[in-house]
Protein backbone atom coordinates (compact mmCIF):
# COMPACT_ATOMS: atom_id res chain seq x y z
CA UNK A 1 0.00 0.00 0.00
CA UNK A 2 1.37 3.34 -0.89
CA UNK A 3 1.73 5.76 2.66
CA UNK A 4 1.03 9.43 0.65
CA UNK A 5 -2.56 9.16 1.94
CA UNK A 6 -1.01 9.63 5.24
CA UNK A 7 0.09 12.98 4.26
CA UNK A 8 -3.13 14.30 2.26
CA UNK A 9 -4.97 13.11 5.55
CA UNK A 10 -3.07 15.44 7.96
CA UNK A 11 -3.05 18.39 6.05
CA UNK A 12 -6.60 17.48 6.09
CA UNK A 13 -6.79 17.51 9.73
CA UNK A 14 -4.95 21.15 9.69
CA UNK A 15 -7.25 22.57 7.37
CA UNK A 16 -10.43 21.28 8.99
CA UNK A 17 -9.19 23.08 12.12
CA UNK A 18 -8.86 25.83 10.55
CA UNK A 19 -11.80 26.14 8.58
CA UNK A 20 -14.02 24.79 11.37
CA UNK A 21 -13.09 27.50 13.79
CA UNK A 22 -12.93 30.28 11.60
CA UNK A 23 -15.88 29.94 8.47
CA UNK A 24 -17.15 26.84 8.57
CA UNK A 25 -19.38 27.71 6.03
CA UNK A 26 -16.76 28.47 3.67
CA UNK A 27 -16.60 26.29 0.99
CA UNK A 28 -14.70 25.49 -2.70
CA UNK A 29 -15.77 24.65 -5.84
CA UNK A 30 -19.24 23.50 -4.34
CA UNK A 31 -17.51 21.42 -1.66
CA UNK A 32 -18.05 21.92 1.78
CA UNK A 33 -16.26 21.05 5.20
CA UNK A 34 -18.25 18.48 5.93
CA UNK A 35 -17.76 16.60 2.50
CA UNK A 36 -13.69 17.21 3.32
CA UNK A 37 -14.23 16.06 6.51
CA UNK A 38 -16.18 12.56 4.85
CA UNK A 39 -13.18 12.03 2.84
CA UNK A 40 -10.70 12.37 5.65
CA UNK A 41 -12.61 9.57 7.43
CA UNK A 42 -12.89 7.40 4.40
CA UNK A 43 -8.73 7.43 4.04
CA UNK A 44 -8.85 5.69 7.60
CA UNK A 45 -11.28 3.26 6.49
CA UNK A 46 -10.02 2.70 3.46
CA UNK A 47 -6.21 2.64 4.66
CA UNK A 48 -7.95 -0.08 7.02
CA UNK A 49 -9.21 -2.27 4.28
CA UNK A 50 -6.33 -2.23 1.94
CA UNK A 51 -4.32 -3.59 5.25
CA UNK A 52 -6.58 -6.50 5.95
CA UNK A 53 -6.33 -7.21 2.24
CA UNK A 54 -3.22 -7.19 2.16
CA UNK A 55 -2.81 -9.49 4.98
CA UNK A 56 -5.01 -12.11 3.45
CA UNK A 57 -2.91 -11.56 0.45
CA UNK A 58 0.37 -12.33 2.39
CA UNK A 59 -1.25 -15.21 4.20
CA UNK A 60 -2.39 -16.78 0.80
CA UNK A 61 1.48 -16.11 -0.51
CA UNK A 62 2.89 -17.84 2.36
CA UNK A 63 0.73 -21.19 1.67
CA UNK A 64 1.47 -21.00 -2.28
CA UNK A 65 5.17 -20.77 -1.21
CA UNK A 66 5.16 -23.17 1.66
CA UNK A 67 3.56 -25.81 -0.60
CA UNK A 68 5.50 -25.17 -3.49
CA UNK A 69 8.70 -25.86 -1.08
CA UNK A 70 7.57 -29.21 0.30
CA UNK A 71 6.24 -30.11 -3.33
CA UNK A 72 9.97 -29.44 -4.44
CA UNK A 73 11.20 -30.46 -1.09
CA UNK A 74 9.78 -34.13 -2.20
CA UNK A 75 10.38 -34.21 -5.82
CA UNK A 76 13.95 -33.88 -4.99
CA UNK A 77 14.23 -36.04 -2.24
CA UNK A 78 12.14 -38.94 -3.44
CA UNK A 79 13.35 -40.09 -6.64
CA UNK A 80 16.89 -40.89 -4.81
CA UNK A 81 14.96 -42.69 -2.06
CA UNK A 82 12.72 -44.44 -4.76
CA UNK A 83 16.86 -45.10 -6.79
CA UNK A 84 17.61 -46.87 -3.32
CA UNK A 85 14.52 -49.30 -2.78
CA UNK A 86 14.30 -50.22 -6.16
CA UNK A 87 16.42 -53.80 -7.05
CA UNK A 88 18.74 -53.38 -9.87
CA UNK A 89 16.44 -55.37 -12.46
CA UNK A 90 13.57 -53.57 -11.16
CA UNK A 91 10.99 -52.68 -14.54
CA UNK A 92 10.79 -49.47 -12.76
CA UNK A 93 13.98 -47.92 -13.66
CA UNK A 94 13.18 -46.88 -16.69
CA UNK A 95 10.10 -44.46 -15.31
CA UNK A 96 12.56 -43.26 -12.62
CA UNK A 97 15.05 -42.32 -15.13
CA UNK A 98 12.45 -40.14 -16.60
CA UNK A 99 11.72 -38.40 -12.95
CA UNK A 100 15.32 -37.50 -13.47
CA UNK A 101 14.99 -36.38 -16.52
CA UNK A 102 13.28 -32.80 -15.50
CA UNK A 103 14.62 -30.71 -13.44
CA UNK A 104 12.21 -28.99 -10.57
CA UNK A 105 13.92 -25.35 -11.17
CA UNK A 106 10.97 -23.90 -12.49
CA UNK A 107 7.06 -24.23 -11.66
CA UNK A 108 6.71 -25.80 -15.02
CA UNK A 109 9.96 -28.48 -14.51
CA UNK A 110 8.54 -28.93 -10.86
CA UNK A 111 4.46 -29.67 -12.20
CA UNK A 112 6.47 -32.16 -15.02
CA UNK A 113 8.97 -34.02 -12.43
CA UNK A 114 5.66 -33.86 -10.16
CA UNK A 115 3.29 -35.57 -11.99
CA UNK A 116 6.00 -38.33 -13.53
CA UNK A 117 6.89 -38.87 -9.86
CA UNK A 118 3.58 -39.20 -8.55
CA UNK A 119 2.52 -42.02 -11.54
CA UNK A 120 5.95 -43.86 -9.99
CA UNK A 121 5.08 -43.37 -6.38
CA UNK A 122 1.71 -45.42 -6.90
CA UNK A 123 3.23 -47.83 -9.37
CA UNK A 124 5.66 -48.73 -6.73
CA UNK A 125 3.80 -49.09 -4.07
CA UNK A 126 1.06 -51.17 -6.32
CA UNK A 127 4.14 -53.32 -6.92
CA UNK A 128 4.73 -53.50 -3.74
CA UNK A 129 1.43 -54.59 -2.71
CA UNK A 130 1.41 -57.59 -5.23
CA UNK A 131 4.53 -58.96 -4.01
CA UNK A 132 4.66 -62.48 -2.35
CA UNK A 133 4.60 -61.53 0.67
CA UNK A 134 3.07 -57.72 -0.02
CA UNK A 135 5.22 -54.85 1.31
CA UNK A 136 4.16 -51.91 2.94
CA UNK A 137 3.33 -48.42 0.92
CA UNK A 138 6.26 -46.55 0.51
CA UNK A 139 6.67 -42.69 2.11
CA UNK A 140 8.77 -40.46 2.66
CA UNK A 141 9.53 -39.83 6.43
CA UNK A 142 5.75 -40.02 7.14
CA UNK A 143 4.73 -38.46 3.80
CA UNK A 144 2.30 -40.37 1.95
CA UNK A 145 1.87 -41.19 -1.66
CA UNK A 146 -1.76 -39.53 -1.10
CA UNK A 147 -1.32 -36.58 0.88
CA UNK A 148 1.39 -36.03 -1.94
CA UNK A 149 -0.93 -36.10 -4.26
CA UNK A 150 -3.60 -33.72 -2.46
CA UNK A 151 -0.67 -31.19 -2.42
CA UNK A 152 0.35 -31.19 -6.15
CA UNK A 153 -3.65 -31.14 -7.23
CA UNK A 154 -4.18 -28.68 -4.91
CA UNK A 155 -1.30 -26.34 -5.77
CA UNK A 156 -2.79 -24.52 -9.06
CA UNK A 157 -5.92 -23.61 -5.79
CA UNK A 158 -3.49 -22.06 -3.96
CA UNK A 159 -1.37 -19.93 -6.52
CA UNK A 160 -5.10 -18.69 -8.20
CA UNK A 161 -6.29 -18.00 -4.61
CA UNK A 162 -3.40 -15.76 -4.21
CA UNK A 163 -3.93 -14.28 -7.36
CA UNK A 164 -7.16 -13.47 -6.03
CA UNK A 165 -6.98 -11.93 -2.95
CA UNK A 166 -4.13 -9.99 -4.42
CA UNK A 167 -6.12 -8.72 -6.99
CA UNK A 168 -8.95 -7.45 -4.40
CA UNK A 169 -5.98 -5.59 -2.21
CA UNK A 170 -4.80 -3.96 -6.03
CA UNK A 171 -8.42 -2.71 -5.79
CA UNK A 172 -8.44 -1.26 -2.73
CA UNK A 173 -5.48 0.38 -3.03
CA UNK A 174 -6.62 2.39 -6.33
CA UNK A 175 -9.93 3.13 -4.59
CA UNK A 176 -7.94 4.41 -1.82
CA UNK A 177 -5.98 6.80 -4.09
CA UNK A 178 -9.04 8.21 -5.54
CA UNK A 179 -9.75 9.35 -2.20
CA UNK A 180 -6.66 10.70 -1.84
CA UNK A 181 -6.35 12.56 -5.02
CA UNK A 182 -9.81 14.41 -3.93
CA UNK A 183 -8.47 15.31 -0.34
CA UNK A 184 -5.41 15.86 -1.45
CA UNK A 185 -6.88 18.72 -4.10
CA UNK A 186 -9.55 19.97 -1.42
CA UNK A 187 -6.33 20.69 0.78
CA UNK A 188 -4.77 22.73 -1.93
CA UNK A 189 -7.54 24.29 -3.29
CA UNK A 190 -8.86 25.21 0.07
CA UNK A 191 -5.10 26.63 0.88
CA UNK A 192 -5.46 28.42 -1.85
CA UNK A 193 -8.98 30.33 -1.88
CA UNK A 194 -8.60 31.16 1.59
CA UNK A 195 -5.51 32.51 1.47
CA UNK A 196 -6.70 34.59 -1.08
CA UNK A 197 -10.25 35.28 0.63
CA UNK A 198 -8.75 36.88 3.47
CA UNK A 199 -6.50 39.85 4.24
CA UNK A 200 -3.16 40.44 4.90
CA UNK A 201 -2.82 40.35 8.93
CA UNK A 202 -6.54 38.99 9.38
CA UNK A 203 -6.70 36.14 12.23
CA UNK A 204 -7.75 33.89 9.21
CA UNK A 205 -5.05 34.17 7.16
CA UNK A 206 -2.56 33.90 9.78
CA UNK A 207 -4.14 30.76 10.66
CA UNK A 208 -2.55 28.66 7.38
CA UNK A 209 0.30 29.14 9.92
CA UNK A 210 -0.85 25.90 11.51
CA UNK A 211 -1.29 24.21 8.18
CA UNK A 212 1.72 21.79 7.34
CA UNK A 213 1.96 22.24 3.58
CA UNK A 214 5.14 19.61 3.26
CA UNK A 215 8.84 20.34 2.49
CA UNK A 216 9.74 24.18 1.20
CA UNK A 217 11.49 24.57 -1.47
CA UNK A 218 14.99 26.66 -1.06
CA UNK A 219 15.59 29.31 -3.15
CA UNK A 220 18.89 28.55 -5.34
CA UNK A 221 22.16 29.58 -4.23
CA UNK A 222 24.18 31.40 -6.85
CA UNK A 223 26.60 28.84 -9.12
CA UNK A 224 29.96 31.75 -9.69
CA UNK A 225 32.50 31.49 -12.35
CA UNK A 226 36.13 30.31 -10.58
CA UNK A 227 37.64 31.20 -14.00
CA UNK A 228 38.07 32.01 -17.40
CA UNK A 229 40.64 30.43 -19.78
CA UNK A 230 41.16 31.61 -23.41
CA UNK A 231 41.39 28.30 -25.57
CA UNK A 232 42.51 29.40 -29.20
CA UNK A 233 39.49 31.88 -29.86
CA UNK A 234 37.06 30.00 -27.30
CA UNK A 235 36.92 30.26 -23.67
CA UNK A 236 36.94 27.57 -21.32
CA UNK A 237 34.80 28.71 -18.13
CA UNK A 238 35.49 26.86 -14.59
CA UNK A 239 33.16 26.86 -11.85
CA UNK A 240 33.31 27.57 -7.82
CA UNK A 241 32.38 24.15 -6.48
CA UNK A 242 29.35 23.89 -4.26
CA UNK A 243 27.33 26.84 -6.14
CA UNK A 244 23.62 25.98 -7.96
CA UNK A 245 21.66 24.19 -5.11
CA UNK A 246 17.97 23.84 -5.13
CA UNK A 247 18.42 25.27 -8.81
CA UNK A 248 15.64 23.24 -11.54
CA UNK A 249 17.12 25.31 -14.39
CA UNK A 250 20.93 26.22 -14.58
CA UNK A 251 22.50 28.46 -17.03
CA UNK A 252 25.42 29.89 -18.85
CA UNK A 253 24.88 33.29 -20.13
CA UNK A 254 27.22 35.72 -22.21
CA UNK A 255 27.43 38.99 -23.85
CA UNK A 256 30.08 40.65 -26.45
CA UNK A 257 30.57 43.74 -25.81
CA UNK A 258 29.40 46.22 -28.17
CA UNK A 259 27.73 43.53 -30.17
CA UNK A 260 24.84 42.26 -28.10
CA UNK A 261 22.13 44.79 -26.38
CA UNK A 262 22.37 42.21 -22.85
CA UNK A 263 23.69 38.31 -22.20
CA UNK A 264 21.63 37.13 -24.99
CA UNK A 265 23.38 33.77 -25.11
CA UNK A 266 22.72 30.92 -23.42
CA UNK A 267 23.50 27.00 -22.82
CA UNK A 268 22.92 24.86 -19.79
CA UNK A 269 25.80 24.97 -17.37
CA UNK A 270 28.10 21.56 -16.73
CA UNK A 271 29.46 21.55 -13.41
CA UNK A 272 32.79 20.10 -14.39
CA UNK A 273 33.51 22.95 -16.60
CA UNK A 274 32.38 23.71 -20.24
CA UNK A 275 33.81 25.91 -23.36
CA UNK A 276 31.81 28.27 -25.68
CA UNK A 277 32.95 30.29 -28.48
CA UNK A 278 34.34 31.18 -31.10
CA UNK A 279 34.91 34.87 -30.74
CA UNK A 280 36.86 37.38 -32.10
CA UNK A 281 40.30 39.14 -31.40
CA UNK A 282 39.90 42.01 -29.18
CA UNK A 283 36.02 41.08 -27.96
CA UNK A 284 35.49 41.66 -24.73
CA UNK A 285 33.51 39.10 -23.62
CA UNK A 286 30.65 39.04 -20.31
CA UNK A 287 30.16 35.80 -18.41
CA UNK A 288 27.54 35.20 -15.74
CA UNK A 289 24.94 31.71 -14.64
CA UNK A 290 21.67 32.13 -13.45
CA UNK A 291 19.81 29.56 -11.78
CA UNK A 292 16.18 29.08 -10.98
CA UNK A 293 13.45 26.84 -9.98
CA UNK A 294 9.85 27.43 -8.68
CA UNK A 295 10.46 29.40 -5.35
CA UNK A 296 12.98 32.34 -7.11
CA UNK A 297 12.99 32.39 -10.82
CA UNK A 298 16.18 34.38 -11.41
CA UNK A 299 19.67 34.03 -9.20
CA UNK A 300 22.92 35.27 -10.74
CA UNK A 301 25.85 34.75 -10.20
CA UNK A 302 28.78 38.11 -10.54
CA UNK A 303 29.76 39.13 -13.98
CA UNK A 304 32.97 37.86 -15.04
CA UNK A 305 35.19 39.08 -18.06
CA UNK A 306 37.71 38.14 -20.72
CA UNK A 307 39.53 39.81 -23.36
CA UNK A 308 39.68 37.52 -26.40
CA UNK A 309 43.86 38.22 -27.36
């Protein structure tokens, strides 16, 4: 089950304070406080329901897996312990060798070895029972040829009843999202319009105080040139390690003096150090970054310059 319902519900919880004390008629696009408040309840109950599923779900995984390990557990012991009881001119050998023959490494090489073994198991044991005097049934260390058999028919059960019940917890968990997605845009929107709805220094406003609205972003810390190197008529730019945090959008920006009106050109910074050019002997050349993201969408670095000799 995904946890982000966790957060959606306690901003839900801070807004509901919020609104309830102050308007609690206030409402947004049609919805009211008492539909948020609905939805905040349903996450519980919902976050409730996709956990039981989910248990069931694990419970029904653990009996596929622990059957699949004694199946395989017995296909690879017994047709060594069969190899030992039968006599060396037994008819039999022939159907053991073809138990061998498949390997149990996958669910399809365990059904085959499975099934071959299993026709073996009761042709043995039917010899055995003709035999002058009869033998006892064999098993394997209390294991019998039947309650082997109940756990290979039964296996394909197991693996579609965990296919099942995992199925239903799939379901509940997209249900719960829905729910989530419409708190979660209730929160914002409410954030939002009442923000908006009240003024500056009113009680109400200053109330979003008490609503969490997750991380903050940082405004981005200026990325500044260490130095410029002339590189035949290009210039290699280095950077001051550590510079361009929180930035989304990163840039290298120029201007030639006397040529361009401002720092018209542009390409994405590389931290390790880039080079742009050509220019042209004698240009005097301006060099500055700016960085940006959602929070602050223009921080530059100080202008740095080269004479192009």
């Amino acid at each position: 089950m995904h946890q982000s319902w966790q957060a959606a519900h306690l901003r839900g919880q801070q807004s509901v304070g919020v609104w309830e004390t102050w308007n609690a008629a206030f409402a947004v696009q049609g919805r009211t406080l008492a539909q948020h408040k609905t939805d905040l309840d349903l996450l519980l109950t919902q976050a409730q329901q996709v956990r039981d599923q989910e248990a069931v779900a694990d419970a029904a995984a653990t009996a596929r897996d622990n059957n699949y390990n004694t199946l395989h557990d017995i296909a690879t012991r017994m047709p060594s312990y069969l190899e030992a009881q039968l006599t060396a001119d037994s008819l039999r050998k022939k159907e053991l060798s073809r138990v061998f023959d498949v390997r149990p490494d996958s669910l399809r090489g365990l059904t085959e070895r499975c099934r071959r073994l299993l026709t073996l198991w009761i042709n043995v044991n039917a010899d055995r029972a003709a035999a002058v005097p009869p033998l006892p049934a064999l098993d394997l260390d209390g294991v019998l040829v039947a309650v082997f058999q109940a756990k290979f028919n039964g296996h394909d059960e197991l693996v579609q009843a965990e296919i099942t019940v995992s199925a239903l917890a799939v379901k509940l968990d997209e249900t719960l999202i829905v729910t989530e997605k419409r708190a979660h845009d209730l929160n914002t929107d409410w954030y939002q319009a009442w923000g908006n709805y009240y003024a500056a220094g009113s009680p109400q406003k200053a109330a979003l105080s008490q609503v969490d609205t997750g991380p903050v972003t940082q405004p981005p810390t200026p990325l500044e040139i260490a130095t410029l190197t002339q590189s035949g008529l290009s210039v290699q730019v280095a950077y001051v390690p550590g510079g361009g945090k929180h930035a989304t959008t990163l840039l290298l920006l120029w201007q030639v003096d006397g040529v361009d009106p401002g720092f018209d050109h542009s390409t994405p910074v590389l931290f390790a150090g880039q080079t742009v050019g050509p220019y042209v002997v004698g240009q005097t050349v301006n060099f500055k970054t700016r960085g940006a993201n959602s929070i602050n969408p223009s921080v530059e670095s100080p202008v740095v310059t080269i004479v192009i000799a």
